[in-house]
C-alpha atoms as a PDB file:
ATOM      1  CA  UNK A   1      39.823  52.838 -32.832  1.00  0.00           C
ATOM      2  CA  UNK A   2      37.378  54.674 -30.836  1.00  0.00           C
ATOM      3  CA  UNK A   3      34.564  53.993 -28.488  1.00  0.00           C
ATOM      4  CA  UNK A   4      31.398  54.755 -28.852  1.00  0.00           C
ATOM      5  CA  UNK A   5      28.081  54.355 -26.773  1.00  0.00           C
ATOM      6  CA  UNK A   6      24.382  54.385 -27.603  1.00  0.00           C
ATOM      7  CA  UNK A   7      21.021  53.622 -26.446  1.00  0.00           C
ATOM      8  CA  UNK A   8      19.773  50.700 -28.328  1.00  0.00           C
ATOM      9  CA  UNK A   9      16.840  50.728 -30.907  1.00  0.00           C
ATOM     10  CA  UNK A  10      14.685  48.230 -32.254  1.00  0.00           C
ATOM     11  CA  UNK A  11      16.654  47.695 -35.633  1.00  0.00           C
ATOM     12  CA  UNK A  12      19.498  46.555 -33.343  1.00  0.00           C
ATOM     13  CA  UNK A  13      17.763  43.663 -31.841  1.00  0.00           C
ATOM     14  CA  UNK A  14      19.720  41.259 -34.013  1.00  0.00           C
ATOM     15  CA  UNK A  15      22.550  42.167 -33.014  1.00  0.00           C
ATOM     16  CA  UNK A  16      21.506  42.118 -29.505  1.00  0.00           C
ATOM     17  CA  UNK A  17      20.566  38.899 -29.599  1.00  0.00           C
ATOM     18  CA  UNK A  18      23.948  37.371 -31.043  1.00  0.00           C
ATOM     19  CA  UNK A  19      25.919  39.798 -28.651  1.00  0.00           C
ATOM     20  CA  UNK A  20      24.332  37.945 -26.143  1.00  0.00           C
ATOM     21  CA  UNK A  21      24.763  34.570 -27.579  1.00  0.00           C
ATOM     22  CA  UNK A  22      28.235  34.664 -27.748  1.00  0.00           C
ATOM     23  CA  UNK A  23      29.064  36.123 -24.105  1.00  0.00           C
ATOM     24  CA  UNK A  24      26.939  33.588 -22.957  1.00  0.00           C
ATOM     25  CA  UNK A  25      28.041  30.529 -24.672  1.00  0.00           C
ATOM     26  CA  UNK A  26      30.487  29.523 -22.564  1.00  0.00           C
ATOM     27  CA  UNK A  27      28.437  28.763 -19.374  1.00  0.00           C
ATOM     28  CA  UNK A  28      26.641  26.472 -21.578  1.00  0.00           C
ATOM     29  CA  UNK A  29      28.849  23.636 -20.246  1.00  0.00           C
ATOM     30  CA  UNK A  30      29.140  24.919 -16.765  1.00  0.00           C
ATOM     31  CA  UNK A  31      25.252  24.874 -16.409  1.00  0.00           C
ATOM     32  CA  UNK A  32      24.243  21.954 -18.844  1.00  0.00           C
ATOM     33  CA  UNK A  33      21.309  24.938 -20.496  1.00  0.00           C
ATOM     34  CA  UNK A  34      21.028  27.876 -22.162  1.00  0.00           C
ATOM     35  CA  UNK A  35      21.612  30.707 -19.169  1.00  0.00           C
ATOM     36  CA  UNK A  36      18.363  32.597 -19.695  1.00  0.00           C
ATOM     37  CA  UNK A  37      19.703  35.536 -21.288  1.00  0.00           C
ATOM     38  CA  UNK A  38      20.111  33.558 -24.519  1.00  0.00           C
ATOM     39  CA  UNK A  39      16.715  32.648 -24.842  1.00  0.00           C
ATOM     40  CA  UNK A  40      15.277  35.996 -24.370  1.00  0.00           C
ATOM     41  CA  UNK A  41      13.170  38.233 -26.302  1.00  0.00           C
ATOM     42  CA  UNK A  42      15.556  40.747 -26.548  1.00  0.00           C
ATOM     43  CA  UNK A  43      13.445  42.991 -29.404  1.00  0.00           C
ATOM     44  CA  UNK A  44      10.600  42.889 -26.386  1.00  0.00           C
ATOM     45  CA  UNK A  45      13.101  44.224 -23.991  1.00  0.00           C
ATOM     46  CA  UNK A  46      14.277  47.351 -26.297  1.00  0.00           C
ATOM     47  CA  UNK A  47      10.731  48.174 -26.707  1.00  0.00           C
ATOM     48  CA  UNK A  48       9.862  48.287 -22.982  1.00  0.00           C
ATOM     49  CA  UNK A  49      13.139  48.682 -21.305  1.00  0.00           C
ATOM     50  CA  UNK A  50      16.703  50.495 -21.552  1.00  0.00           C
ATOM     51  CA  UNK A  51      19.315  48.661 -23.512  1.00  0.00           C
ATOM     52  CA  UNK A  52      22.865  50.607 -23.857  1.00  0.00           C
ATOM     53  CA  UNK A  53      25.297  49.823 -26.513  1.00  0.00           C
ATOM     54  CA  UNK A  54      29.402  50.568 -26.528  1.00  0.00           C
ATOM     55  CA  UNK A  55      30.617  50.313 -29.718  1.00  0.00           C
ATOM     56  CA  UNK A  56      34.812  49.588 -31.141  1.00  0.00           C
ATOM     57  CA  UNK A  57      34.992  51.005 -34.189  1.00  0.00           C
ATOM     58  CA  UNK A  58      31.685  49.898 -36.162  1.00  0.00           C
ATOM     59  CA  UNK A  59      31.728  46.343 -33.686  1.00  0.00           C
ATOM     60  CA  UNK A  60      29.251  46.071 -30.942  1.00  0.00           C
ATOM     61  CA  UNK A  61      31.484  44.945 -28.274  1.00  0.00           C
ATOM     62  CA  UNK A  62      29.621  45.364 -25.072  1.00  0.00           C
ATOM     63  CA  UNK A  63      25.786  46.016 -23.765  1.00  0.00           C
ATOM     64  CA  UNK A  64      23.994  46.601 -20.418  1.00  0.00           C
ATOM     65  CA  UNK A  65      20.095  46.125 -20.496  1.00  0.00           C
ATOM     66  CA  UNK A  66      18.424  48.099 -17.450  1.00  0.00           C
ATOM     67  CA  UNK A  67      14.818  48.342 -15.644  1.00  0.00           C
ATOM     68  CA  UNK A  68      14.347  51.031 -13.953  1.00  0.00           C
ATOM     69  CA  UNK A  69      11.956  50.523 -10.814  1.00  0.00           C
ATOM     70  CA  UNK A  70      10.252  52.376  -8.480  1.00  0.00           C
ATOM     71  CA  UNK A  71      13.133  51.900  -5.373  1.00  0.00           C
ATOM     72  CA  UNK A  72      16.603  50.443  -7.902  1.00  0.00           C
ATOM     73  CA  UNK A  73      17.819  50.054 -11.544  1.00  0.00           C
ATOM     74  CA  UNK A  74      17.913  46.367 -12.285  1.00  0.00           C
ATOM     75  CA  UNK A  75      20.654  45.307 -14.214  1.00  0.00           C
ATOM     76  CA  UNK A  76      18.696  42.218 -16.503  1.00  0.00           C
ATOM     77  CA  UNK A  77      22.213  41.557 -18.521  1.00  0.00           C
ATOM     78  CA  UNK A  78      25.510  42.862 -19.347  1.00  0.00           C
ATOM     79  CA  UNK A  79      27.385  41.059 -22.128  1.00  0.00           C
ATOM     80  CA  UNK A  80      30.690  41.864 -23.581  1.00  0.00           C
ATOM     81  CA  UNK A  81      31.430  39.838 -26.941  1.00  0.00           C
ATOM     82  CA  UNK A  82      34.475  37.619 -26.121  1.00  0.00           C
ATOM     83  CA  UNK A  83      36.674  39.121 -28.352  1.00  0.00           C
ATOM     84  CA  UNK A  84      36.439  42.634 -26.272  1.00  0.00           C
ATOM     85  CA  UNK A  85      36.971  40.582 -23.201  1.00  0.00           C
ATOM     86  CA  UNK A  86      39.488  41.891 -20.737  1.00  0.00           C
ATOM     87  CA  UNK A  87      39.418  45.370 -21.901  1.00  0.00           C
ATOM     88  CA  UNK A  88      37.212  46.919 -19.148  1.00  0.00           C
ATOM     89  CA  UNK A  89      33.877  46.882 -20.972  1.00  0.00           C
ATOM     90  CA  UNK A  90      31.945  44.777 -18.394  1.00  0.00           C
ATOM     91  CA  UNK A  91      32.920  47.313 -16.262  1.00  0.00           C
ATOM     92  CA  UNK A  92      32.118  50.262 -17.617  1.00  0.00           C
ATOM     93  CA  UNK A  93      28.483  48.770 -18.601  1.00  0.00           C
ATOM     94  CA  UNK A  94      27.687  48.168 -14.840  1.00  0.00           C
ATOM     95  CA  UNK A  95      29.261  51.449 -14.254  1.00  0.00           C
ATOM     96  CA  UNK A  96      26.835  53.448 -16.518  1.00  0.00           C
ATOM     97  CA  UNK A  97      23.910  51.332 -14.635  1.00  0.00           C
ATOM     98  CA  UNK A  98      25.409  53.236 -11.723  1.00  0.00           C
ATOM     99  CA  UNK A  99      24.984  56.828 -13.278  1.00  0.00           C
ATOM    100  CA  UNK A 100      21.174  55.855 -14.609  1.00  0.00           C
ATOM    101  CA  UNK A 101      20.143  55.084 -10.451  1.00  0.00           C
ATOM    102  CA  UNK A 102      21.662  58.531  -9.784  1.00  0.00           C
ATOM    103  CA  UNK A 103      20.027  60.550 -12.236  1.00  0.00           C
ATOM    104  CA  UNK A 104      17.071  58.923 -11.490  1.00  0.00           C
ATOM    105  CA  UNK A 105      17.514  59.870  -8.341  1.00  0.00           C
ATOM    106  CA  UNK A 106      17.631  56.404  -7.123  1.00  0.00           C
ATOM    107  CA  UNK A 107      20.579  55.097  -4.400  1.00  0.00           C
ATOM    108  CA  UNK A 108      20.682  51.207  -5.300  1.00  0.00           C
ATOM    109  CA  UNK A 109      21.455  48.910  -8.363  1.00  0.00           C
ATOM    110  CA  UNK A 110      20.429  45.128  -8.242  1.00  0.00           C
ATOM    111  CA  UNK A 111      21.122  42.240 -10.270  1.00  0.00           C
ATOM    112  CA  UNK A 112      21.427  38.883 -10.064  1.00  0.00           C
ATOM    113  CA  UNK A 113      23.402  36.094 -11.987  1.00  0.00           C
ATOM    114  CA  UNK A 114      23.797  32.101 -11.599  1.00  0.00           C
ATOM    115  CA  UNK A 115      25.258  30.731  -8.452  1.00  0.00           C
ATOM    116  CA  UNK A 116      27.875  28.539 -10.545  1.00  0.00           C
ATOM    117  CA  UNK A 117      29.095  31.603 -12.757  1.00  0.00           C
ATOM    118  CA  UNK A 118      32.054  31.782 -10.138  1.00  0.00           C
ATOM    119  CA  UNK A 119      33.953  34.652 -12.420  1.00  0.00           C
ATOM    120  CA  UNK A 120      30.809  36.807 -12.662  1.00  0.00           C
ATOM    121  CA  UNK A 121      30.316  36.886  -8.488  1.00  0.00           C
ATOM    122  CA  UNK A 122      33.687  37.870  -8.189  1.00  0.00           C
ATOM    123  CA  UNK A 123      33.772  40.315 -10.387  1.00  0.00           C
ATOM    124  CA  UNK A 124      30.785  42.133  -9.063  1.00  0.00           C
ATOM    125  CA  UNK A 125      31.649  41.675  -5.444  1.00  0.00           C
ATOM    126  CA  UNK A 126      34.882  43.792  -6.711  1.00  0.00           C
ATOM    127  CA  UNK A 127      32.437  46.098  -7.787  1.00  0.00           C
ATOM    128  CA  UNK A 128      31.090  46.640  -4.367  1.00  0.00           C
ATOM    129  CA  UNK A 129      27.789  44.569  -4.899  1.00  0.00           C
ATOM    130  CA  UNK A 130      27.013  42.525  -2.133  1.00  0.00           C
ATOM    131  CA  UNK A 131      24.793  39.356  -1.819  1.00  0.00           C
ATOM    132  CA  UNK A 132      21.280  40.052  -0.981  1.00  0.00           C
ATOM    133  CA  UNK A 133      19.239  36.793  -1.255  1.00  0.00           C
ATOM    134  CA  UNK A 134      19.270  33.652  -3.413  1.00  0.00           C
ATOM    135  CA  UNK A 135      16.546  32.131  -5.104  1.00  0.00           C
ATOM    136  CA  UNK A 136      16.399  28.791  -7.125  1.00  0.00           C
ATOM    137  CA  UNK A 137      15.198  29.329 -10.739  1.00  0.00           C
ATOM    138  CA  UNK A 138      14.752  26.914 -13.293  1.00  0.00           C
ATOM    139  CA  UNK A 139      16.799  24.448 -12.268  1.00  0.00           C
ATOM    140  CA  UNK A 140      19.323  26.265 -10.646  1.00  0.00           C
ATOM    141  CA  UNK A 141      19.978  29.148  -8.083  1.00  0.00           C
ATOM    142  CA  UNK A 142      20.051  33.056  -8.797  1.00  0.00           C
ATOM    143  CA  UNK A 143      21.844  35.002  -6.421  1.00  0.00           C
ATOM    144  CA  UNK A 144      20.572  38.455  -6.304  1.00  0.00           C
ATOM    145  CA  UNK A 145      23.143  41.255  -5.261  1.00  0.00           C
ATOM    146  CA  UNK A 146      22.623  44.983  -4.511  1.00  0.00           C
ATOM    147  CA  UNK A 147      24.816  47.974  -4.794  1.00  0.00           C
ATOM    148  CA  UNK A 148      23.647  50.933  -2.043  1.00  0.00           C
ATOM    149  CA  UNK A 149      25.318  53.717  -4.381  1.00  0.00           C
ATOM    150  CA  UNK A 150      26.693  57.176  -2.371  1.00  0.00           C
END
């Protein structure tokens, strides 16, 4: 099968939406909530924002939603459906963040992700994100990291 990526549109909102979902689910239990990302308006955020898609075959397997800012490219979510888990796809998502600050001219990527989603802070630090602040948010704490890119 082959890979494919795309920026999102509206029409693929949906499927947004239930990408998210199901990456998500499983820091349901870990959090006792809904992380954020599967309550938002994710049609809003293709309007206004940059939403990129990587495609197996005809399956949505992976996305990266981005705002780009004045000074960074803020990385709002990256979800990768749990069946495409393990292949590299999370990866590659923050990766392509990466080449949008550089075209942009930009030299730093943020994000930020829940304090008890362990997995995800490793995995980022391996990316060579480093810890910035933390804040607490609705009920619990973000950290906020930050990539300064070469």
């Amino acid at each position: 099968m082959n890979e494919t990526m795309r920026i999102a549109v509206i029409s693929d909102a949906e499927a947004v939406t239930a990408l998210t979902k199901m990456a998500y689910t499983k820091w349901v239990p870990v959090i006792g909530r809904e992380p954020l990302p599967m309550k938002a308006d994710h049609a809003a955020f293709i309007k206004e924002n940059r939403v990129d898609l990587l495609f197996y075959g005809e399956e949505l397997a992976a996305l990266v939603e981005t705002i780009q800012r004045k000074e960074d490219i803020l990385i709002e979510n990256v979800a990768v459906d749990p069946r495409f888990q393990k292949r590299g796809y999370g990866r590659k998502m923050v990766t392509l963040a990466e080449q949008l600050a550089v075209e942009a001219g930009l030299d730093v990527v943020r994000l930020y992700t829940n304090s008890l989603f362990e997995v995800n802070l490793r995995f980022y630090e391996s990316l060579g994100y480093e810890f910035e602040r933390s804040e607490e948010r609705n009920g619990g704490v973000a950290i906020h990291m930050l990539k300064r890119l070469a």
